[in-house]
Protein backbone atom coordinates (compact mmCIF):
# COMPACT_ATOMS: atom_id res chain seq x y z
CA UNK A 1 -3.74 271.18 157.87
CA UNK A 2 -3.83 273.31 161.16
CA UNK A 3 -6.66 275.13 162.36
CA UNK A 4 -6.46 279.12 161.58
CA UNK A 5 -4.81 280.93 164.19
CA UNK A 6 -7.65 282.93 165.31
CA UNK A 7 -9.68 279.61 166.37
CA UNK A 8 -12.62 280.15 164.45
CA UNK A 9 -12.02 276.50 162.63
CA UNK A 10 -13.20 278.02 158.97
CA UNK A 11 -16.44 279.62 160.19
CA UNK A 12 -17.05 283.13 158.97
CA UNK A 13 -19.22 285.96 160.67
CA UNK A 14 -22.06 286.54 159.06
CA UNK A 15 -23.56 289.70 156.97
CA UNK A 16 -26.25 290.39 160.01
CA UNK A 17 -23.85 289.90 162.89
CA UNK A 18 -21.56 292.24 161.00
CA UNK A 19 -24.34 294.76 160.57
CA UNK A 20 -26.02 294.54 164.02
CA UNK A 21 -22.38 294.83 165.82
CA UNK A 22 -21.36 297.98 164.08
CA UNK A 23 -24.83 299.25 164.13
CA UNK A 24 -24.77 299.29 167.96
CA UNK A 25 -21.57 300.16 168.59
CA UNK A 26 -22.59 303.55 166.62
CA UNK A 27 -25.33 303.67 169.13
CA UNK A 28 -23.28 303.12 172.22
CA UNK A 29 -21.26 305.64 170.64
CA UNK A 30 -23.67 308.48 170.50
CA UNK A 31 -25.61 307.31 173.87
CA UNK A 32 -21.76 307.78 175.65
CA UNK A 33 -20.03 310.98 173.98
CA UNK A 34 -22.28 312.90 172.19
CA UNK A 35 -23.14 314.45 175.65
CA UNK A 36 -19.62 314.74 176.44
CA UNK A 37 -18.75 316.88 173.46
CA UNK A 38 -22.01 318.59 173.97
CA UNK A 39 -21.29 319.90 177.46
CA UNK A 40 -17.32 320.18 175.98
CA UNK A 41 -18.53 322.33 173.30
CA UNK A 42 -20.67 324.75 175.27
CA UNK A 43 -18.36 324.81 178.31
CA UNK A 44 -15.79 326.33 175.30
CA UNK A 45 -17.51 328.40 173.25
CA UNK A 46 -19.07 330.33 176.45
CA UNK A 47 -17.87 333.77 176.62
CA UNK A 48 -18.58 334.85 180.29
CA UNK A 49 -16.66 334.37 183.42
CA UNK A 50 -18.02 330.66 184.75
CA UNK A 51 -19.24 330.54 188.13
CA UNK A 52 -20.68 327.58 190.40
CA UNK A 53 -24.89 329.11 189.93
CA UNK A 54 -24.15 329.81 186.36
CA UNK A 55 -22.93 326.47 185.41
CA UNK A 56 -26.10 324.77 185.34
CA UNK A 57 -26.96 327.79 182.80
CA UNK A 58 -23.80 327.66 180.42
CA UNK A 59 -24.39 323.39 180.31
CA UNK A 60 -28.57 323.04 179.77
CA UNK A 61 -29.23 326.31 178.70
CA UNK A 62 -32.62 326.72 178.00
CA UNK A 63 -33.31 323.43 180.07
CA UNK A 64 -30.96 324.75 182.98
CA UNK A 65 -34.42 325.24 185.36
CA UNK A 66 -36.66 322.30 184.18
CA UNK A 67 -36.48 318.93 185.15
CA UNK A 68 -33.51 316.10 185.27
CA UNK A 69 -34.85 314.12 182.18
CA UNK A 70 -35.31 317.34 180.30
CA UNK A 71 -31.60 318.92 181.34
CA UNK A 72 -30.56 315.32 179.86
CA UNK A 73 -32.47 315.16 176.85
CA UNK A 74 -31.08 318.86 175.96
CA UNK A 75 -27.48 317.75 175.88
CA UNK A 76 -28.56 315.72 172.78
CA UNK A 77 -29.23 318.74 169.85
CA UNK A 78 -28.92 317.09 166.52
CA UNK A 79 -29.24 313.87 167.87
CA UNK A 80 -31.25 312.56 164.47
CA UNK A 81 -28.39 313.55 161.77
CA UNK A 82 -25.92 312.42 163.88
CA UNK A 83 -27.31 309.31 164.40
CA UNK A 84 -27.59 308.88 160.83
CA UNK A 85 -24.20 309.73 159.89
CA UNK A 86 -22.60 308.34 162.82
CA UNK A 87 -24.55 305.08 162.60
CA UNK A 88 -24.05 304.44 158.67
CA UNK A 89 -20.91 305.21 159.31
CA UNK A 90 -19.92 302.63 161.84
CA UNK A 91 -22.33 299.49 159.98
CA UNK A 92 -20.06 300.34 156.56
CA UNK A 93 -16.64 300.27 158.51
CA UNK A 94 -16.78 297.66 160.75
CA UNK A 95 -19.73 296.14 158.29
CA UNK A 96 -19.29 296.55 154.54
CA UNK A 97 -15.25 296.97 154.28
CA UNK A 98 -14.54 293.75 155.55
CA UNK A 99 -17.55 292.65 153.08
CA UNK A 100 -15.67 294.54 150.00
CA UNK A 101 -12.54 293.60 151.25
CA UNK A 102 -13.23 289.89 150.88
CA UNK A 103 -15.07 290.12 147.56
CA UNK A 104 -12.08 291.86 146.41
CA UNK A 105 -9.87 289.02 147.45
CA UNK A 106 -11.56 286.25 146.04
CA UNK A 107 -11.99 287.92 142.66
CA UNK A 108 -9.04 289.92 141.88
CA UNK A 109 -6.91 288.63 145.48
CA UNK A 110 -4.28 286.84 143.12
CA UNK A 111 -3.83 290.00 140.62
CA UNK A 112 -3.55 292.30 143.73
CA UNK A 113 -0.76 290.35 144.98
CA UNK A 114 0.80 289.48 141.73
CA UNK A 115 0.94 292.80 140.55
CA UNK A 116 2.35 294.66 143.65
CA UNK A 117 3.68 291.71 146.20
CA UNK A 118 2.38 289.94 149.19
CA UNK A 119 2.43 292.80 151.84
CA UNK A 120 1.44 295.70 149.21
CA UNK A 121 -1.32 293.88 147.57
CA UNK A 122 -2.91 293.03 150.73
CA UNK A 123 -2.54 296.78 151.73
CA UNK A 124 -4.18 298.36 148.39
CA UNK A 125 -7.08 295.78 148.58
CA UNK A 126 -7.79 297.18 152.35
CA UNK A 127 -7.32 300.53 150.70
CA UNK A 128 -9.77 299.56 147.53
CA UNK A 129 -12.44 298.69 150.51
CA UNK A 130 -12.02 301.58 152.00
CA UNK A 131 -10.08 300.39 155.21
């Protein structure tokens, strides 16, 4: 019998790496684009003519005069619920589907693909996880 295709020889990745990975890649997430919609989101839903001096103003707002760490911290409103959601979020994706997805295999794998063939069973058992 050959090796699996993907090299990893049989070995599995475990609950925590699955867990830690997604967990941080929600973090990454939030650290890279959460100001990026923030300033997108401003920049849009300002109603006056934008100018070069009232740019700072439109973007930090009520930070726009204080200092760099504070303009920085202000383009992160919400930060706590969206690091909840967006966190829990990524750790059961990337985390628990692949978890429910082989428990569903290995106890009702053969009914899956009895019932509805190869390709479809596969496909509703990503779809019972939540994939």
């Amino acid at each position: 019998m050959s090796p699996p295709a993907d090299g990893r020889m049989g070995k599995r990745e475990s609950g925590t790496a699955r867990v830690l990975g997604s967990g941080a890649s929600g973090v990454a997430e939030l650290l890279v684009f959460h100001p990026v919609d923030t300033v997108a989101k401003r920049l849009m839903s300002n109603k006056a003519a934008i100018s070069a001096t009232g740019l700072n103003n439109i973007i930090f707002r009520s930070a726009a005069q204080a200092p760099i760490t504070s303009k920085f911290i202000s383009l992160f409103p919400g930060l706590g619920y969206a690091a909840g959601y967006k966190i829990a979020q990524r750790v059961y994706k990337f985390g628990g589907q692949p978890y429910f997805r082989d428990m569903i295999d290995k106890n009702g794998g053969g009914w899956f693909r009895d019932t509805f063939g190869k390709k479809n069973g596969g496909m509703l058992m990503h779809a019972a996880a939540g994939r």
